[in-house]
Protein backbone atom coordinates (compact mmCIF):
# COMPACT_ATOMS: atom_id res chain seq x y z
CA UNK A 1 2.62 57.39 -25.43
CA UNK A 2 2.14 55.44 -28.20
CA UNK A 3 6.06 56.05 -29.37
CA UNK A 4 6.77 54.34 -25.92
CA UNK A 5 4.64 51.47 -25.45
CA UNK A 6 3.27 49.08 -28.25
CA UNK A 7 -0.27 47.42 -28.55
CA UNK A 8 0.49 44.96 -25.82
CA UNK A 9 -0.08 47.24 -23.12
CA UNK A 10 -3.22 49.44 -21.58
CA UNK A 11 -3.26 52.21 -19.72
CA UNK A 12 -6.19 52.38 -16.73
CA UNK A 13 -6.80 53.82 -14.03
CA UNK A 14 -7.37 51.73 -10.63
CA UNK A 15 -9.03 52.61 -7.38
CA UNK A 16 -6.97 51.54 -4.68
CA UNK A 17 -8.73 52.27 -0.73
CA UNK A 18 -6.76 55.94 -0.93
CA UNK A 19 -5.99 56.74 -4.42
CA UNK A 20 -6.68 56.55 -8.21
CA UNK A 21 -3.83 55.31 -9.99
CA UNK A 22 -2.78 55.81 -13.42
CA UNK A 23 -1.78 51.90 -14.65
CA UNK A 24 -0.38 50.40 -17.83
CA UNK A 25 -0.40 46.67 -17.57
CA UNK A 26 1.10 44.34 -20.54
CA UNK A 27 3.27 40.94 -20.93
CA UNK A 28 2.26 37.16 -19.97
CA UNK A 29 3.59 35.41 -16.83
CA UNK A 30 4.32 35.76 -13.26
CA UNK A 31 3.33 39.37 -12.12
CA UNK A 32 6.26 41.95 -12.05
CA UNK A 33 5.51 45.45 -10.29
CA UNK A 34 7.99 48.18 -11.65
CA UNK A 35 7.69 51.36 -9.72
CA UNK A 36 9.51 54.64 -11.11
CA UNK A 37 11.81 57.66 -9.29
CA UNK A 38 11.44 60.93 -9.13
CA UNK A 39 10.83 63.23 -11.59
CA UNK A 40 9.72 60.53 -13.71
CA UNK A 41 6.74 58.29 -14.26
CA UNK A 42 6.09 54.74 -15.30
CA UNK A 43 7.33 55.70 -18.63
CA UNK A 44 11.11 55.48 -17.58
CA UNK A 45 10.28 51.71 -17.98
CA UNK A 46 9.93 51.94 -22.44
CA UNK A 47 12.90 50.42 -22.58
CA UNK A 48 12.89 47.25 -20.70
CA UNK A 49 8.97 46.94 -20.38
CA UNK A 50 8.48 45.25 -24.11
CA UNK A 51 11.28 42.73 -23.28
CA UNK A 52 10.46 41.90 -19.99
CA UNK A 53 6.60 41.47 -20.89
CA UNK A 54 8.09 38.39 -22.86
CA UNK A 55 8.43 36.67 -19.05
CA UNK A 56 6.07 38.42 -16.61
CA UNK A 57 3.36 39.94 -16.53
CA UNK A 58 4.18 43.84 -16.06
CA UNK A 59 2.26 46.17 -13.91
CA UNK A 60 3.37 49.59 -14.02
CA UNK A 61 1.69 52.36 -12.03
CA UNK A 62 2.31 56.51 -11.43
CA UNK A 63 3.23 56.75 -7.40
CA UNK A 64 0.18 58.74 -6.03
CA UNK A 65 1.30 62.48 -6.34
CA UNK A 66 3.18 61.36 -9.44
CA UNK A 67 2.20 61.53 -13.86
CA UNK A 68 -1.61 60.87 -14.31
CA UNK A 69 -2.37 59.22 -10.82
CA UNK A 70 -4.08 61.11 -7.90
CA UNK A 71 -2.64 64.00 -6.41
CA UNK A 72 -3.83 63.60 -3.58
CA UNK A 73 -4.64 65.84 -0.76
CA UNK A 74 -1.49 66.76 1.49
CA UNK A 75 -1.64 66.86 5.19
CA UNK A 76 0.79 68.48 7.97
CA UNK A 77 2.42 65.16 9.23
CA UNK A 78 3.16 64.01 5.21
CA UNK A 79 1.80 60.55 6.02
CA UNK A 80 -0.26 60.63 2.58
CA UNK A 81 2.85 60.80 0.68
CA UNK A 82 5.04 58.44 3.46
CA UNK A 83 6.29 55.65 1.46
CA UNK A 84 4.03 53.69 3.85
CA UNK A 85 1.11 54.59 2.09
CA UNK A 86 2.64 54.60 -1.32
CA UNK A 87 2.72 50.62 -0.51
CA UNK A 88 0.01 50.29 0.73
CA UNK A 89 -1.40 51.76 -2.68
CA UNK A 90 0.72 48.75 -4.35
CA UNK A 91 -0.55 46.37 -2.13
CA UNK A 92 -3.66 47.35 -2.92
CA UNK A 93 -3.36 47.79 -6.58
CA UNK A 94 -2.03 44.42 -6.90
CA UNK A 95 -5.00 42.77 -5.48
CA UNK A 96 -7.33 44.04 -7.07
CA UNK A 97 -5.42 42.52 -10.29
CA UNK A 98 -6.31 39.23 -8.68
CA UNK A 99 -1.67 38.93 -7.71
CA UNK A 100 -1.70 37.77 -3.82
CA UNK A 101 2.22 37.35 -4.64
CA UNK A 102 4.30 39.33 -6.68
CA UNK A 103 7.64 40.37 -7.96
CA UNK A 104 8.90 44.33 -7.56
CA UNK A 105 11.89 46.26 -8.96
CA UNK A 106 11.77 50.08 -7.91
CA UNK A 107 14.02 52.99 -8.80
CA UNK A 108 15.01 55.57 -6.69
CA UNK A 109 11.70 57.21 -5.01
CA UNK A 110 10.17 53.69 -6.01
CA UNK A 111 12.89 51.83 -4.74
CA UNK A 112 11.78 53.53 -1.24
CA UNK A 113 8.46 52.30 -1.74
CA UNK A 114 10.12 49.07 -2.80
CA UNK A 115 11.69 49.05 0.57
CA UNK A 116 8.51 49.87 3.13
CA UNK A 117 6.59 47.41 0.30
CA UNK A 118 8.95 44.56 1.64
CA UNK A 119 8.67 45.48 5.28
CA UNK A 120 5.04 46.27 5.82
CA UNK A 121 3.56 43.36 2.75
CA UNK A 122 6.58 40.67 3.28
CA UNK A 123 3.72 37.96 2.40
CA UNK A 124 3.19 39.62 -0.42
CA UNK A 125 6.40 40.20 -2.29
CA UNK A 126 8.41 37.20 -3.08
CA UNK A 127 11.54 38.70 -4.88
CA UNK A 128 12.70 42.50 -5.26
CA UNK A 129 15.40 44.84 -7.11
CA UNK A 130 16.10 48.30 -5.68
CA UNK A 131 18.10 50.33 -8.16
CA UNK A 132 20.74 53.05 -7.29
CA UNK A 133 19.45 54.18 -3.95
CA UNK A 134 20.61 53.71 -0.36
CA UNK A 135 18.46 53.07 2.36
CA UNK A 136 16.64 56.37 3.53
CA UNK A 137 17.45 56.07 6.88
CA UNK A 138 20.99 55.32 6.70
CA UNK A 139 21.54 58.54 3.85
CA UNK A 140 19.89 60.97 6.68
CA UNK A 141 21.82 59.76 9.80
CA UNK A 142 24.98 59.79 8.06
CA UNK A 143 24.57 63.04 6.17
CA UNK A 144 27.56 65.03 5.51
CA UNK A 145 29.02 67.80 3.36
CA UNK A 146 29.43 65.25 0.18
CA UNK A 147 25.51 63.81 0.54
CA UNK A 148 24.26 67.35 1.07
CA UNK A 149 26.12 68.76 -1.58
CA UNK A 150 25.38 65.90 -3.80
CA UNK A 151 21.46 65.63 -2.86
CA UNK A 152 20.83 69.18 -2.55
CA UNK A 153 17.55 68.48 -3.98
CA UNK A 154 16.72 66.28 -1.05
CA UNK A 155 17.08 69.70 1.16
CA UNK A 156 15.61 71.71 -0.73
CA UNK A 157 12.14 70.01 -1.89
CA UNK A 158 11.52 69.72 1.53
CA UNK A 159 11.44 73.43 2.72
CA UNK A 160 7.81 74.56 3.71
CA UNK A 161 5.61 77.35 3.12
CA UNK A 162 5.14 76.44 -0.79
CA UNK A 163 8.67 77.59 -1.72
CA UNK A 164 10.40 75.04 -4.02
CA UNK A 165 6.66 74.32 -5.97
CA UNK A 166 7.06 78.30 -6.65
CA UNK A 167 10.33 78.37 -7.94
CA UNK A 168 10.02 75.06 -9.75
CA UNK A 169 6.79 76.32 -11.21
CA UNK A 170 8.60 78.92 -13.02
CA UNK A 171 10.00 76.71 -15.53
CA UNK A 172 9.05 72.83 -14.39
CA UNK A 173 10.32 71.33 -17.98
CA UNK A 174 13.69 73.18 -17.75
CA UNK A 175 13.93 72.35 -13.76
CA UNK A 176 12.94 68.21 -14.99
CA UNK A 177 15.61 68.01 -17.79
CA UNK A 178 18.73 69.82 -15.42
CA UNK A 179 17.24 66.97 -13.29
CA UNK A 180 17.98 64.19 -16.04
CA UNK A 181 21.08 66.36 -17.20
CA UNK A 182 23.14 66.25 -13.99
CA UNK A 183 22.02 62.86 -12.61
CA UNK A 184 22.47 60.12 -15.58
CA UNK A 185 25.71 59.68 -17.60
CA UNK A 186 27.72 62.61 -19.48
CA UNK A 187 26.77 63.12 -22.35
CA UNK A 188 23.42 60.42 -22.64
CA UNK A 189 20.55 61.42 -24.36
CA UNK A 190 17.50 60.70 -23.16
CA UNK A 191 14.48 59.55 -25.67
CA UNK A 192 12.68 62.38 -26.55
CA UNK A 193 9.33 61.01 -26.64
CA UNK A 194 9.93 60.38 -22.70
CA UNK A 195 11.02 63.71 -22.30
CA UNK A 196 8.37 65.01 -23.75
CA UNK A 197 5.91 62.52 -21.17
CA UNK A 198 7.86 63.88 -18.21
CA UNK A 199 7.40 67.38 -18.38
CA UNK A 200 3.74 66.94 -19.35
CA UNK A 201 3.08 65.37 -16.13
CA UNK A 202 5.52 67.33 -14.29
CA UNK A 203 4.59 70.59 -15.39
CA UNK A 204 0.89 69.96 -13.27
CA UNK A 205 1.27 72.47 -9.92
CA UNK A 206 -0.22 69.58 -8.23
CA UNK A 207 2.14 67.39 -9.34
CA UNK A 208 5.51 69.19 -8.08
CA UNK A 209 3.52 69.89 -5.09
CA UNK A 210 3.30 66.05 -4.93
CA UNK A 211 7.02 65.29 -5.26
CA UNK A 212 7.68 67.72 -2.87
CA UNK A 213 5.51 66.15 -0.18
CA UNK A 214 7.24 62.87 -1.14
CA UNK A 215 10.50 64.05 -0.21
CA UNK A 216 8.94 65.69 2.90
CA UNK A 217 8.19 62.72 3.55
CA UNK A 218 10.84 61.36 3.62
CA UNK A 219 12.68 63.74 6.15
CA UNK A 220 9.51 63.05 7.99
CA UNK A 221 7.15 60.84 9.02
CA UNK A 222 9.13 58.16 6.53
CA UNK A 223 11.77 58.35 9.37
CA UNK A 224 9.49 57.75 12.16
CA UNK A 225 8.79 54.46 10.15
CA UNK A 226 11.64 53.46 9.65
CA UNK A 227 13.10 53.86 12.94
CA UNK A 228 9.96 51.87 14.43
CA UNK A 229 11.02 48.81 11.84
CA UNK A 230 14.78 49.70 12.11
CA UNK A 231 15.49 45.71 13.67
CA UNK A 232 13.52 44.26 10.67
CA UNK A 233 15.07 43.72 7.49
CA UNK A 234 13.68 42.67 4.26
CA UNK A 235 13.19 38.71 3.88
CA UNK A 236 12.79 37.73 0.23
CA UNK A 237 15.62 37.91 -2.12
CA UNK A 238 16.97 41.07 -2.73
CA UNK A 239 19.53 42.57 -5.68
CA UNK A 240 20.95 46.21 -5.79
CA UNK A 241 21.96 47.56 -9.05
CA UNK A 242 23.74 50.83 -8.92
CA UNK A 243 25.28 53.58 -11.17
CA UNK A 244 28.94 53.27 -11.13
CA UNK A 245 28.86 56.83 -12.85
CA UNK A 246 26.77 57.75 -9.96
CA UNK A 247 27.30 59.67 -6.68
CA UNK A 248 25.97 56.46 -4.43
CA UNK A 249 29.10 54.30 -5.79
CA UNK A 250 31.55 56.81 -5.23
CA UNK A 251 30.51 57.95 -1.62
CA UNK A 252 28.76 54.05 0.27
CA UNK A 253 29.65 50.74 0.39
CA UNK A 254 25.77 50.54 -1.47
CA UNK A 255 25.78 46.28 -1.19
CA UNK A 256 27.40 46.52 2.26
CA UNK A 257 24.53 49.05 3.43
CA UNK A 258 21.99 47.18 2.08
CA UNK A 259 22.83 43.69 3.51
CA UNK A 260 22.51 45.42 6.92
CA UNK A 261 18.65 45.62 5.70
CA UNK A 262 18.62 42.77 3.85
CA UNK A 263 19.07 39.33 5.13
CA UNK A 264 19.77 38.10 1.29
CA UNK A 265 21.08 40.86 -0.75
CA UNK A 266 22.92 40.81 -3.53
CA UNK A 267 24.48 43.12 -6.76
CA UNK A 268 25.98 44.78 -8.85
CA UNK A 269 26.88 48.25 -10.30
CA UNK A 270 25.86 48.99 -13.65
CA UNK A 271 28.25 51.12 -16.02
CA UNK A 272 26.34 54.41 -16.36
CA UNK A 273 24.34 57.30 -14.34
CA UNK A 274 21.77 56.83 -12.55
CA UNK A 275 18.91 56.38 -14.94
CA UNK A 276 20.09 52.30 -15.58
CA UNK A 277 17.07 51.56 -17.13
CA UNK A 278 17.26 54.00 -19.48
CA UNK A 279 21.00 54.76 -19.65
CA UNK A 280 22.15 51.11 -19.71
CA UNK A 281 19.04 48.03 -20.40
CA UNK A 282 20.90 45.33 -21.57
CA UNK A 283 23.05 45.46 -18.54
CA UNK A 284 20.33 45.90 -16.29
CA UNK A 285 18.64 42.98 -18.03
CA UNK A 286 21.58 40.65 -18.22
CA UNK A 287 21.52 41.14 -13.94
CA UNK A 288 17.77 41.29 -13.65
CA UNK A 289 16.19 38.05 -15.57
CA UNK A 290 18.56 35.48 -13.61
CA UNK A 291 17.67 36.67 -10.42
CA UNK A 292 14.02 37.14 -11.15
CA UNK A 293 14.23 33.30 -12.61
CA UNK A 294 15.92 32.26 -9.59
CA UNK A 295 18.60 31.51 -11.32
């Protein structure tokens, strides 16, 4: 990925107590965890990742099941893909880079991870940015006609017996980039070079059988979670960036939802799809650096 990432960053891979996690680390300053959606990896962050590393201290990691981390083994209750474990690989990961506290900005499938990070590590995680998602709990006990239709992808990764790895399988780089097509902006092209990156790691059967168990998941033994920690809501500082191209502006109040998560939550929405770090980085930069600052 060398047409992504320059010579300040390395790539590794870290043993956390349950997986072994692809890594790139880079920058100089206060550590800043950035934690990628779905069907991506931590290459979606090429664009803000050399101007953040000015500041922080970047640590960017492939979620377990996810690019050139562990695909670990699956299990009938999902709880090695819950999100709870996916922190619990951050937590972990973070340690062992010597951070006891830490900054985290997650998109989409990592802004769920973002989310149980905050609730299950609050000592750990002193500011956070979730980008273009709603809370997973209030998405499934609000579903309707609109979300369904909208996320039909959320219904059908999540259907058992091996049947969306098979049909993705037949053609995982055209399945990835109708992904990318429908989702971001109309007409935004994506850089090839991270194109490229994301059907390499996609196109692994392990790794759509990964994804999938993430988003079964999430229909899953993510809900039991959440339910369980439904009266506690995230403590630090928290902003919410949003697409206002996307389907999340157009059908939630996505600041009002969050606040009832959040006691501090605050945001924005971001003129574009719902790729903003891709689709739109100044933007997301111009909302991101004063509120990591503190500012």
């Amino acid at each position: 990925m060398t047409a992504l990432f320059d010579s300040r960053f390395t790539l590794r891979h870290i043993e956390t107590r349950d997986a072994r996690l692809a890594v790139r680390t880079g920058g100089d300053g206060p550590p800043l965890l950035l934690l990628h959606g779905f069907p991506q990896t931590h290459a979606m962050w090429h664009t803000l990742a050399p101007r953040l590393a000015d500041h922080y201290s970047l640590v960017m990691p492939d979620l377990r099941g996810y690019g050139d981390s562990e695909k670990v083994p699956s299990a009938a209750d999902h709880l090695p893909h819950a999100k709870r474990s996916m922190a619990d690989d951050m937590a972990d990961l973070m340690s062992s880079l010597g951070h006891s506290q830490f900054m985290v900005v997650g998109h989409d499938r990592g802004g769920r991870v973002t989310h149980r990070l905050c609730l299950d590590h609050p000592e750990r995680v002193s500011r956070a940015c979730v980008m273009d998602i709603v809370p997973t709990h209030h998405l499934f006990t609000t579903t309707d006609q609109v979300f369904a239709t909208a996320y039909y992808h959320w219904f059908f990764l999540i259907q058992p017996d091996g049947l969306p790895e098979h049909m993705i399988g037949q053609d995982p780089g055209w399945y990835l980039q109708e992904c990318l097509r429908r989702w971001a902006a109309p007409g935004f092209g994506f850089d090839p070079a991270a194109v490229a990156e994301y059907i390499r790691c996609f196109s692994q059967p392990a790794a759509i059988h990964g994804a999938c168990e993430d988003y079964r998941a999430g229909a899953s033994i993510d809900l039991t979670h959440d339910a369980a920690s439904r009266e506690q809501r995230i403590d630090c500082p928290l902003l919410v960036l949003w697409g206002a191209q996307g389907f999340s502006h157009r059908h939630y109040d996505v600041l009002g939802v969050w606040r009832d998560y959040a006691r501090d939550a605050r945001g924005q929405s971001v003129d574009c799809g719902h790729f903003l770090p891709e689709e739109r980085p100044d933007e997301v930069l111009a909302a991101l650096l004063p509120f990591l600052r503190g500012t």
